[in-house]
C-alpha atoms as a PDB file:
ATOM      1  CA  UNK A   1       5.693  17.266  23.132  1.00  0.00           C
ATOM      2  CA  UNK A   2       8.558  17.514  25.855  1.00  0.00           C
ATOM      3  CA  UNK A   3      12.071  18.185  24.696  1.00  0.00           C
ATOM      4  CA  UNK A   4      14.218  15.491  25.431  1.00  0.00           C
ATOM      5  CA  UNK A   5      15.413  15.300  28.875  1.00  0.00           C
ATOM      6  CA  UNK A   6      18.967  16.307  29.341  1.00  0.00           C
ATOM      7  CA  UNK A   7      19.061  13.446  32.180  1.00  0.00           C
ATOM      8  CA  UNK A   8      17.754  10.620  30.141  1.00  0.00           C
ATOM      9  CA  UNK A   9      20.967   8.453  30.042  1.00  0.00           C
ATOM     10  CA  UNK A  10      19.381   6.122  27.152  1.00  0.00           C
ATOM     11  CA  UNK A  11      18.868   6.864  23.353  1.00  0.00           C
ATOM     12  CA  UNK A  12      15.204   5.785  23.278  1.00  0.00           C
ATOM     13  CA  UNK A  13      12.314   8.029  22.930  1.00  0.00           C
ATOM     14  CA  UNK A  14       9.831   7.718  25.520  1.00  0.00           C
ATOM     15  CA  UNK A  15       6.450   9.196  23.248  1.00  0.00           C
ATOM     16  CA  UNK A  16       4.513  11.122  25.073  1.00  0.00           C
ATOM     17  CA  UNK A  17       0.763  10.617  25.629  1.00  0.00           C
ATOM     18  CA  UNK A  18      -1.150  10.953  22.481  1.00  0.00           C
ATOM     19  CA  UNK A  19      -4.831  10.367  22.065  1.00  0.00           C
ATOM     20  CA  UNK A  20      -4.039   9.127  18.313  1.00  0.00           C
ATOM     21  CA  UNK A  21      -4.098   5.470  18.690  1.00  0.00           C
ATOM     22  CA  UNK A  22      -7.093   5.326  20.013  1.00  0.00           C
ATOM     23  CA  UNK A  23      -8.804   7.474  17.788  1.00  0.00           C
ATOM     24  CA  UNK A  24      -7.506   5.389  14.947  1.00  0.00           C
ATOM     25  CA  UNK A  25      -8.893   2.507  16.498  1.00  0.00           C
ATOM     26  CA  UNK A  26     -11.868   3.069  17.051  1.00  0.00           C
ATOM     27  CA  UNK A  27     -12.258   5.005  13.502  1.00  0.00           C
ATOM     28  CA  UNK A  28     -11.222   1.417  11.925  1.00  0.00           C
ATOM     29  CA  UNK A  29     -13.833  -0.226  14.027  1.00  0.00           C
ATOM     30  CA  UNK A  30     -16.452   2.309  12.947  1.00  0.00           C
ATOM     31  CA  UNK A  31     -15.338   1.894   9.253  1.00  0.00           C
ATOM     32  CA  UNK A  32     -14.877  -1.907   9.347  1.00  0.00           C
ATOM     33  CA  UNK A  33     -18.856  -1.870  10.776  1.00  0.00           C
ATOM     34  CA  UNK A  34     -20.208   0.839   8.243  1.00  0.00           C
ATOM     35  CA  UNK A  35     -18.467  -1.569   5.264  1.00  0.00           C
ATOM     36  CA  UNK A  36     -20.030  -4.492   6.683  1.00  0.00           C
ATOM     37  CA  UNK A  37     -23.102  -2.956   7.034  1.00  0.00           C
ATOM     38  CA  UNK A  38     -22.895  -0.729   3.008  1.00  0.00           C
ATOM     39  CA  UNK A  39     -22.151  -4.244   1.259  1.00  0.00           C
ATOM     40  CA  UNK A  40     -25.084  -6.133   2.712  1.00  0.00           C
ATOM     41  CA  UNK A  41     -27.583  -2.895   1.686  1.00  0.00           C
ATOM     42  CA  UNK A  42     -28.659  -1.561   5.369  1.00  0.00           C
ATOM     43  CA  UNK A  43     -29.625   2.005   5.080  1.00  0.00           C
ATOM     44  CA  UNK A  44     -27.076   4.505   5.506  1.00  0.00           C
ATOM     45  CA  UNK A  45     -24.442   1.956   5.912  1.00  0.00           C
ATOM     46  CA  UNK A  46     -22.556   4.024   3.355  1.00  0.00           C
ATOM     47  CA  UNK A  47     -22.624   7.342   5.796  1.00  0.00           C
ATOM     48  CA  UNK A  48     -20.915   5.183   8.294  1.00  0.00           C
ATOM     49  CA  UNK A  49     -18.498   3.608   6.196  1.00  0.00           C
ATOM     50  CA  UNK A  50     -17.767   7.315   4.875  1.00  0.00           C
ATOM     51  CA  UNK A  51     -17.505   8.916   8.621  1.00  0.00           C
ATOM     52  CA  UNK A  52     -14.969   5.902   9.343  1.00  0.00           C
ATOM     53  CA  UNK A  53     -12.891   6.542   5.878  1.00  0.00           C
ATOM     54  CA  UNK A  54     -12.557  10.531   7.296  1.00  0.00           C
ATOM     55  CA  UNK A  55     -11.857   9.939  10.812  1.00  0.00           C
ATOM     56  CA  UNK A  56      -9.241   7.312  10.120  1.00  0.00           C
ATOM     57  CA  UNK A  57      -7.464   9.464   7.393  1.00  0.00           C
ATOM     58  CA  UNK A  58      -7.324  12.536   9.447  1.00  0.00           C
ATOM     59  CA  UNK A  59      -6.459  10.258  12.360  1.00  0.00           C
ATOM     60  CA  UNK A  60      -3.311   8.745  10.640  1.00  0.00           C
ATOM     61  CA  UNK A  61      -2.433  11.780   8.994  1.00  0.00           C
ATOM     62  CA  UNK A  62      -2.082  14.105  12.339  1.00  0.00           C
ATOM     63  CA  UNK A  63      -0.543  10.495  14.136  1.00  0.00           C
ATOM     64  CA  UNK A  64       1.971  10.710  11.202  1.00  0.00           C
ATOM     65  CA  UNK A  65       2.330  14.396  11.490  1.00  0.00           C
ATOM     66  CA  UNK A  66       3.497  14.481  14.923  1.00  0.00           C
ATOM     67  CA  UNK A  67       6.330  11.655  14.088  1.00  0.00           C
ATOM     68  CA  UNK A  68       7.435  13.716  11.888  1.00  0.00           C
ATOM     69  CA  UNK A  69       7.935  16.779  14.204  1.00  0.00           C
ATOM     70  CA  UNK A  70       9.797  14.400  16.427  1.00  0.00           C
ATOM     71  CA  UNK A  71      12.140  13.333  13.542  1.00  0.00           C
ATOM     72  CA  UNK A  72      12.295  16.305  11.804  1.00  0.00           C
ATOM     73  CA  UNK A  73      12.510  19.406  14.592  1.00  0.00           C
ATOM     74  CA  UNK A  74      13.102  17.487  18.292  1.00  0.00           C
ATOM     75  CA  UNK A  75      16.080  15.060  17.269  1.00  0.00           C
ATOM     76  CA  UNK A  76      14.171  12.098  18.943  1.00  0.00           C
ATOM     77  CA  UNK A  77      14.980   9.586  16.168  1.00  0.00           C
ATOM     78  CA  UNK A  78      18.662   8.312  17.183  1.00  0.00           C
ATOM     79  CA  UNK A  79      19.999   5.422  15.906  1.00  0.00           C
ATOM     80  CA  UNK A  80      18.668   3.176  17.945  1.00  0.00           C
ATOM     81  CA  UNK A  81      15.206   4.663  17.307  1.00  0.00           C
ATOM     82  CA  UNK A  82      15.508   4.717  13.649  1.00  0.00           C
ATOM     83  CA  UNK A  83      16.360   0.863  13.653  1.00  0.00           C
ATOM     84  CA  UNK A  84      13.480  -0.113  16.014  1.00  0.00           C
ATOM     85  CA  UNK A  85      11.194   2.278  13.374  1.00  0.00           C
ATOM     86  CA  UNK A  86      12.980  -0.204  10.494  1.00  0.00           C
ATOM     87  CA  UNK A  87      11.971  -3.688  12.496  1.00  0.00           C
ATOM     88  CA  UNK A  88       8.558  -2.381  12.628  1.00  0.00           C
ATOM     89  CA  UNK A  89       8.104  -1.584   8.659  1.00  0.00           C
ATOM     90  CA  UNK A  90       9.636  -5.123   8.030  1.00  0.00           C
ATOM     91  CA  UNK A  91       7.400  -7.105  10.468  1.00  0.00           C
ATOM     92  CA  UNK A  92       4.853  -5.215   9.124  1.00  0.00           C
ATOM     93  CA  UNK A  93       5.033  -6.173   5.353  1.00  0.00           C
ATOM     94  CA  UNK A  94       5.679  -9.323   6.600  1.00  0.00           C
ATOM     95  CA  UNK A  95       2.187  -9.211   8.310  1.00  0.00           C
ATOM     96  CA  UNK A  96       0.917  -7.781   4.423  1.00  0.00           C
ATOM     97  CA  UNK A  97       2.796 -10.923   2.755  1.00  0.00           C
ATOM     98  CA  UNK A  98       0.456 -13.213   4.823  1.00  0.00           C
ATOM     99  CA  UNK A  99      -2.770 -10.982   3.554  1.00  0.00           C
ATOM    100  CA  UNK A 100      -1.710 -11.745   0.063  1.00  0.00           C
ATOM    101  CA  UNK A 101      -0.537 -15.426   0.603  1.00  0.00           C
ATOM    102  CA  UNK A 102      -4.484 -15.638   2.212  1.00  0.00           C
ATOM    103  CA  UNK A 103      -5.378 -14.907  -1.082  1.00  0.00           C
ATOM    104  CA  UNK A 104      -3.136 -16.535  -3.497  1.00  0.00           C
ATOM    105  CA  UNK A 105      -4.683 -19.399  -1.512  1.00  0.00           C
ATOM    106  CA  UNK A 106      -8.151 -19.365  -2.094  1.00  0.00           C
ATOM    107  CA  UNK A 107      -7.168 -18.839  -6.027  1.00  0.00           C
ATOM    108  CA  UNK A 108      -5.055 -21.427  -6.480  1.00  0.00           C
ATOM    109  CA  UNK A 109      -7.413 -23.478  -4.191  1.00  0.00           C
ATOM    110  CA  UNK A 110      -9.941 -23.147  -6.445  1.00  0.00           C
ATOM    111  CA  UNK A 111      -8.254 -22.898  -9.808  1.00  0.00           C
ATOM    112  CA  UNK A 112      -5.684 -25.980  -9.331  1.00  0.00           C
ATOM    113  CA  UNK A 113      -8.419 -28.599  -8.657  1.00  0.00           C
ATOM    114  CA  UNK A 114     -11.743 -26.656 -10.295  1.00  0.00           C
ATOM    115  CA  UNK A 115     -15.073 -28.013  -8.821  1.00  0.00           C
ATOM    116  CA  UNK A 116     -17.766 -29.356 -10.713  1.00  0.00           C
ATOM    117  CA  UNK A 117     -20.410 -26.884  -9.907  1.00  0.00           C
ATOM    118  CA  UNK A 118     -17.906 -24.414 -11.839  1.00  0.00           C
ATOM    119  CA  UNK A 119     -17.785 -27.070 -14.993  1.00  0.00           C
ATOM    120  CA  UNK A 120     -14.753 -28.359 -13.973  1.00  0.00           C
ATOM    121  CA  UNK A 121     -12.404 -25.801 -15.651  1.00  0.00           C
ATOM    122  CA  UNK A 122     -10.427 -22.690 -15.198  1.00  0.00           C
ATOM    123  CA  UNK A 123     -11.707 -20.018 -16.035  1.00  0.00           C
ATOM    124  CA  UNK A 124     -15.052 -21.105 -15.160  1.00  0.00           C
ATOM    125  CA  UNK A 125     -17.722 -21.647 -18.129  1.00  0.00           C
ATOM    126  CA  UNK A 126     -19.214 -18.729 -18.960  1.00  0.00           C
ATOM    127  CA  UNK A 127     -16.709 -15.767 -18.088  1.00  0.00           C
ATOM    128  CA  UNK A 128     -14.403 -14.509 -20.273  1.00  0.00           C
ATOM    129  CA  UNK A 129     -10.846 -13.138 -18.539  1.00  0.00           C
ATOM    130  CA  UNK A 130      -8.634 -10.461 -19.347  1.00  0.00           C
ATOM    131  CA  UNK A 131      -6.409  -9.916 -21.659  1.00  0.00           C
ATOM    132  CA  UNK A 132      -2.420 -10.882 -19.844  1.00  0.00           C
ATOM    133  CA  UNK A 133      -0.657  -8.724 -22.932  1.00  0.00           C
ATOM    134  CA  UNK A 134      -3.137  -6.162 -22.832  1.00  0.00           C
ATOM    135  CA  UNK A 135      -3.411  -3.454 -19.702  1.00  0.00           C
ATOM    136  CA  UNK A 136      -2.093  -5.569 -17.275  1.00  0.00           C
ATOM    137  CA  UNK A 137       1.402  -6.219 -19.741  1.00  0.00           C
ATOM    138  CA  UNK A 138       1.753  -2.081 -19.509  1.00  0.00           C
ATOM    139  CA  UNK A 139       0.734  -2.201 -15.725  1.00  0.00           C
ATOM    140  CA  UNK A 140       3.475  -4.563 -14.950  1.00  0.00           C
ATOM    141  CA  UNK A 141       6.208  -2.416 -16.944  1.00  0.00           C
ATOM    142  CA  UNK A 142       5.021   1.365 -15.177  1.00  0.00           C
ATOM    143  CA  UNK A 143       5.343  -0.641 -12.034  1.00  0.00           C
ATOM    144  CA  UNK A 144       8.835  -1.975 -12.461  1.00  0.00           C
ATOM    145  CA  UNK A 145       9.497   1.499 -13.978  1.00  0.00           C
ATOM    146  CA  UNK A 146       8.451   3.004 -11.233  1.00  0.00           C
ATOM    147  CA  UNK A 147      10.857   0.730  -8.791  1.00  0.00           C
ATOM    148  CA  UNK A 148      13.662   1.808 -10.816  1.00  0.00           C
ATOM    149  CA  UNK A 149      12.882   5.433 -10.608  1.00  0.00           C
ATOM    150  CA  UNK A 150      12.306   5.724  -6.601  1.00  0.00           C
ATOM    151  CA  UNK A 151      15.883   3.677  -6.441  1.00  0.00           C
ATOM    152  CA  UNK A 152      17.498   5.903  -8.418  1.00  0.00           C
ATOM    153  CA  UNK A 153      15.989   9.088  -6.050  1.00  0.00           C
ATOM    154  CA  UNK A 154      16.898   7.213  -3.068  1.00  0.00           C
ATOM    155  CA  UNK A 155      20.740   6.780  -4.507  1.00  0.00           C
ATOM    156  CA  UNK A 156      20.193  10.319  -5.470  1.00  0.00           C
ATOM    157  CA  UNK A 157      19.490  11.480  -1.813  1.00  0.00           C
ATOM    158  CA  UNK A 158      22.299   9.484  -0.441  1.00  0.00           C
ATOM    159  CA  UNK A 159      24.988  10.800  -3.137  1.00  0.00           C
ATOM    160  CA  UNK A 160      23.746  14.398  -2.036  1.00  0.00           C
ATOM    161  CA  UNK A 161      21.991  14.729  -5.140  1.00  0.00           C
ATOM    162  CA  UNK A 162      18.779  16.629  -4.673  1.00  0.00           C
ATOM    163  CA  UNK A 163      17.588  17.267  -7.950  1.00  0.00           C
ATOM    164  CA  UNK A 164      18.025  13.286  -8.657  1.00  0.00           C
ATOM    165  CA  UNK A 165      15.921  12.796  -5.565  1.00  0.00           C
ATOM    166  CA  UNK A 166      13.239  15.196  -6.664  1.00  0.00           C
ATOM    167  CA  UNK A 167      12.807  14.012 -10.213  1.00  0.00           C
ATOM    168  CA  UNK A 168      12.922  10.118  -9.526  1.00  0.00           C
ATOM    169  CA  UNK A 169      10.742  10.502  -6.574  1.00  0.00           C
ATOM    170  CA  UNK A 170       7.864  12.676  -8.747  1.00  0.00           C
ATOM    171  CA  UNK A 171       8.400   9.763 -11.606  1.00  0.00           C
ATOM    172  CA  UNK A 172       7.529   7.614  -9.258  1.00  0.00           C
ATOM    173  CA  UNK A 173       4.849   9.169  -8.008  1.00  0.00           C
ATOM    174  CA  UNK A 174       3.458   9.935 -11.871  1.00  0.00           C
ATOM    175  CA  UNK A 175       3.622   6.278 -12.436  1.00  0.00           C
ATOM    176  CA  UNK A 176       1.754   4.821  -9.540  1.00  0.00           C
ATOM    177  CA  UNK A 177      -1.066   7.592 -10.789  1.00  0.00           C
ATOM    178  CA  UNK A 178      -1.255   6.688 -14.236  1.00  0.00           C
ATOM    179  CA  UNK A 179      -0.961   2.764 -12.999  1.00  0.00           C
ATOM    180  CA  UNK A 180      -3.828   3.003 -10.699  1.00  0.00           C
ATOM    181  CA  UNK A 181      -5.965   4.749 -13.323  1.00  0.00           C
ATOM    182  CA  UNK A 182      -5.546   2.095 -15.869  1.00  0.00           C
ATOM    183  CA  UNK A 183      -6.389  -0.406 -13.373  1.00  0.00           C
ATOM    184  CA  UNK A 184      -9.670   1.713 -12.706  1.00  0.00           C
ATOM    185  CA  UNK A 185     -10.432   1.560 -17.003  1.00  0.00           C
ATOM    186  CA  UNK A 186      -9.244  -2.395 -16.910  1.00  0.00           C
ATOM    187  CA  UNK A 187     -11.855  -2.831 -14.380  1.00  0.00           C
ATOM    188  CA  UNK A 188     -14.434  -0.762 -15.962  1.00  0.00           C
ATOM    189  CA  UNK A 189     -14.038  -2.418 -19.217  1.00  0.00           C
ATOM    190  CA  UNK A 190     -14.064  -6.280 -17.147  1.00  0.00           C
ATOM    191  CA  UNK A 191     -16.404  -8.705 -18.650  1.00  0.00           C
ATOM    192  CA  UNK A 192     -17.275  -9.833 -15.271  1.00  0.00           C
ATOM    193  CA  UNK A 193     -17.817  -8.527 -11.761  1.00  0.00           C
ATOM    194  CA  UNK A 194     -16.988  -9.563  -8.469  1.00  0.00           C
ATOM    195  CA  UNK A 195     -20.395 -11.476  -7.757  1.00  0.00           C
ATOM    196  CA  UNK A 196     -19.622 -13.540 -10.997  1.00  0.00           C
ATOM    197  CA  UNK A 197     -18.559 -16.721  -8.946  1.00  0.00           C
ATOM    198  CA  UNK A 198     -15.353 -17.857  -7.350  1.00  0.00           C
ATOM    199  CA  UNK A 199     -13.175 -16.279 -10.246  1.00  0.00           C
ATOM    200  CA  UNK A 200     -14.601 -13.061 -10.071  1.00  0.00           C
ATOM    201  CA  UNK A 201     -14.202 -13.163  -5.924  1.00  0.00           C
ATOM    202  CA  UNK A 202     -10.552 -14.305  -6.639  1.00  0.00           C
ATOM    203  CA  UNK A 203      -9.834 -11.728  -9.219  1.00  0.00           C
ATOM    204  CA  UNK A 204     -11.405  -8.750  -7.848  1.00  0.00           C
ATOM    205  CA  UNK A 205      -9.852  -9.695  -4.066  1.00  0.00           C
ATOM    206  CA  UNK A 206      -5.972 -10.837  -5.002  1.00  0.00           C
ATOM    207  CA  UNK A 207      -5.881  -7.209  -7.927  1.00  0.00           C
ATOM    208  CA  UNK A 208      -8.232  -5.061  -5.492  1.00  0.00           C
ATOM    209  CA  UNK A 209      -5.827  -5.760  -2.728  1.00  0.00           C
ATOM    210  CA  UNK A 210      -2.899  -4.693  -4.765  1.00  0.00           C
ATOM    211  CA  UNK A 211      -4.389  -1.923  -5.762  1.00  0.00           C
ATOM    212  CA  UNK A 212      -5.516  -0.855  -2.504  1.00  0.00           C
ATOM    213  CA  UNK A 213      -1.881  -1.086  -1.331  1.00  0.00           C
ATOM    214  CA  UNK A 214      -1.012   0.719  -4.068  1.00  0.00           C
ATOM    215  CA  UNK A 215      -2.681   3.924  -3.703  1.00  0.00           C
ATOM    216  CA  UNK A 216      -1.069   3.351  -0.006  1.00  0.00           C
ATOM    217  CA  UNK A 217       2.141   3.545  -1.144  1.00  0.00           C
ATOM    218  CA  UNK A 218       1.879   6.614  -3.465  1.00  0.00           C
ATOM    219  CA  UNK A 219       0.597   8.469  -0.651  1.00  0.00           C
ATOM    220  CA  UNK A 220       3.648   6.900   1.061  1.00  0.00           C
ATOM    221  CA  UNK A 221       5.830   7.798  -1.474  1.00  0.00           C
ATOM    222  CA  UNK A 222       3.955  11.336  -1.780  1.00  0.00           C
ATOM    223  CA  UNK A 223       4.928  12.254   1.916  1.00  0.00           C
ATOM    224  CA  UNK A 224       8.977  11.344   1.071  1.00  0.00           C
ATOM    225  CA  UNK A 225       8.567  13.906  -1.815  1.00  0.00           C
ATOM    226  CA  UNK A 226       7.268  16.889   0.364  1.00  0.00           C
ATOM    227  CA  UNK A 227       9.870  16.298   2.848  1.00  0.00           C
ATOM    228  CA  UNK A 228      12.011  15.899   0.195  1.00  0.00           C
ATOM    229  CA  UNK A 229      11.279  19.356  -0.862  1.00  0.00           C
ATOM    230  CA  UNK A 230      10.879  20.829   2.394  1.00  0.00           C
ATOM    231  CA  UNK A 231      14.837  20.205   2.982  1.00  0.00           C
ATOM    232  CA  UNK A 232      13.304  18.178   5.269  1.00  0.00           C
ATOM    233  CA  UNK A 233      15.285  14.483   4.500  1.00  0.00           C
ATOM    234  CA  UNK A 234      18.914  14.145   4.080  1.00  0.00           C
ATOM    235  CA  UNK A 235      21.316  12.227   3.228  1.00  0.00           C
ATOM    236  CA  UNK A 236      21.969  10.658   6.486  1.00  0.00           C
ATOM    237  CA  UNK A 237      18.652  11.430   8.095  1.00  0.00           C
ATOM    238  CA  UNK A 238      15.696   9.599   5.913  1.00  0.00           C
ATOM    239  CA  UNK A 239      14.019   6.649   7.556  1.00  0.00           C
ATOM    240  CA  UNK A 240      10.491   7.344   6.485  1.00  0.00           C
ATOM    241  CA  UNK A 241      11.598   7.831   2.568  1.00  0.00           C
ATOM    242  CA  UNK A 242      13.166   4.258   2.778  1.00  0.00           C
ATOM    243  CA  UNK A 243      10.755   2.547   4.564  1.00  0.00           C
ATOM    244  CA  UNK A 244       8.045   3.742   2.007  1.00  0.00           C
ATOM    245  CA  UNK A 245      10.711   2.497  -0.667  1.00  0.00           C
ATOM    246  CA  UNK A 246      10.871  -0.390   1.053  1.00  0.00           C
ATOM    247  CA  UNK A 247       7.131  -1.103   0.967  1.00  0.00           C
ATOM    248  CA  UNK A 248       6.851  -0.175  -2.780  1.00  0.00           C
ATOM    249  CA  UNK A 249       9.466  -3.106  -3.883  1.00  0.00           C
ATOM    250  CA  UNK A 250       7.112  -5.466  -1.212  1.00  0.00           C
ATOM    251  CA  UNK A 251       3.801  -3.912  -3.946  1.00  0.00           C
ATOM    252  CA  UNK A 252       5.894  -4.603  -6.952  1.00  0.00           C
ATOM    253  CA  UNK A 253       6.802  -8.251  -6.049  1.00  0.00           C
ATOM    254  CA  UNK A 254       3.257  -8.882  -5.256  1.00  0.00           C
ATOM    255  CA  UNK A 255       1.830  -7.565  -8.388  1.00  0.00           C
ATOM    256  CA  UNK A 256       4.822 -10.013 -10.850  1.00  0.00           C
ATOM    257  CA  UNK A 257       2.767 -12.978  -8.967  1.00  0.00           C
ATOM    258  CA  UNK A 258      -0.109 -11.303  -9.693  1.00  0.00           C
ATOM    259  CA  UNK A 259       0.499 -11.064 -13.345  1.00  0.00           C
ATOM    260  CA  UNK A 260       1.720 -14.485 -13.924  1.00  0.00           C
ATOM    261  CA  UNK A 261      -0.221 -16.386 -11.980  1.00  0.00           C
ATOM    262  CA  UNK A 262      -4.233 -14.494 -11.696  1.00  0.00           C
ATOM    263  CA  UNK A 263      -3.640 -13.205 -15.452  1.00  0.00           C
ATOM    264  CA  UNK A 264      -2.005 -14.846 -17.383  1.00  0.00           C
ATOM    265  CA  UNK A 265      -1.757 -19.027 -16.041  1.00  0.00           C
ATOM    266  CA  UNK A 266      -5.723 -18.377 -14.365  1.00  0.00           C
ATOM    267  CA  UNK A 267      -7.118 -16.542 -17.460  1.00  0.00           C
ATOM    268  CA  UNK A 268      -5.449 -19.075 -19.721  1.00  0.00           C
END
């Protein structure tokens, strides 16, 4: 990467070539084909899907990587730069509020007005639903735990606080974990699976989802903390820590719906 050009008479950053888009690309293609191809049982379907997981990951992560040199050690994020980055994170949870209102759709679709060939009730005859006041109760509290923790590090880092920073950010972090695991025994311990029927499919896609994008967001969240520690983020200077804050109040909206309407009004 260039320096920036002592003649460039505009604060944008012109990025210079990068062959990181399209590996990520075409990684997600390979890894969209090799799950297609795993869930309908074609032989080594799961090597593909596995190959795709990798290449993406290490894709993102050295994409990622070099944004954060050019934040971090060439000075390429001005202002201008840094609000373009913020108009991209909001468009795209925006983008993620339509994948979840997708699926909110097809549950209350089916669960509103319950077909016949289901007996004509929700749940559906023959499956028995989770607990509301059980794991999911405790889910919902580490999760709005956790939002209050990775507000108070972001106030932290803005008061010049960086212990405050450090210990609300690893909270955080702690709470996701322990959050995602219990999700993992709640779904081990299910009565049903995601073949059982249109509740199962509902279920299993609208708390899968949320899961998925939790995991997302720890790793988000994970990143902020290195930098964090790395004296990397300051007080004036951290876009990326916010947006991922950002992203985890978008996960901890989603999963209030969640509760109240998939646990505890569907499993009623």
């Amino acid at each position: 990467m260039n320096n920036i050009n002592k003649f460039q008479h505009f604060p944008f950053h012109l990025v210079d070539p990068s062959p990181w888009p399209i590996l990520v690309s075409f990684s997600l293609l390979n890894m969209a084909i090799g799950a297609v191809l795993y869930m309908h049982g074609f032989q080594n379907g799961g090597i593909l899907l596995t190959l795709g997981f990798l290449l993406t990951a290490s894709g993102m992560t050295l994409w990622f990587r070099d944004v954060i040199t050019e934040a971090t050690y060439l000075g390429h994020h001005t202002k201008q730069v840094k609000n373009g980055l913020m108009i991209g994170v909001v468009l795209f949870i925006i983008s993620e509020v339509f994948a979840f209102l997708s699926v909110f759709w097809a549950f209350f679709h089916s669960s509103l007005s319950p077909a016949i060939e289901i007996g004509g009730s929700w749940p559906p005859l023959g499956i028995t639903p989770l607990d509301p006041f059980a794991i999911p109760l405790l889910n919902t509290f580490l999760l709005l735990s956790s939002g209050a923790f990775i507000t108070y590090g972001h106030h932290a880092l803005i008061a010049g606080n960086r212990k405050g920073a450090i210990d609300g950010t690893f909270f955080t972090i702690v709470l996701a974990v322990i959050f995602t695991t219990l999700q993992y025994i709640e779904y081990s311990d299910a009565a049903f699976t995601f073949s059982d029927g249109v509740y199962g499919s509902a279920f299993y896609a609208s708390t899968g989802l949320h899961g998925l994008h939790v995991i997302i967001g720890t790793i988000f969240i994970l990143v902020g903390f290195i930098r964090i520690i790395n004296y990397q983020l300051t007080n004036t200077h951290h876009q990326g820590f916010e947006a991922s804050i950002l992203y985890w109040h978008f996960v901890d909206v989603v999963w209030l719906f969640l509760f109240v309407a998939v646990y505890f009004w569907g499993g009623a």
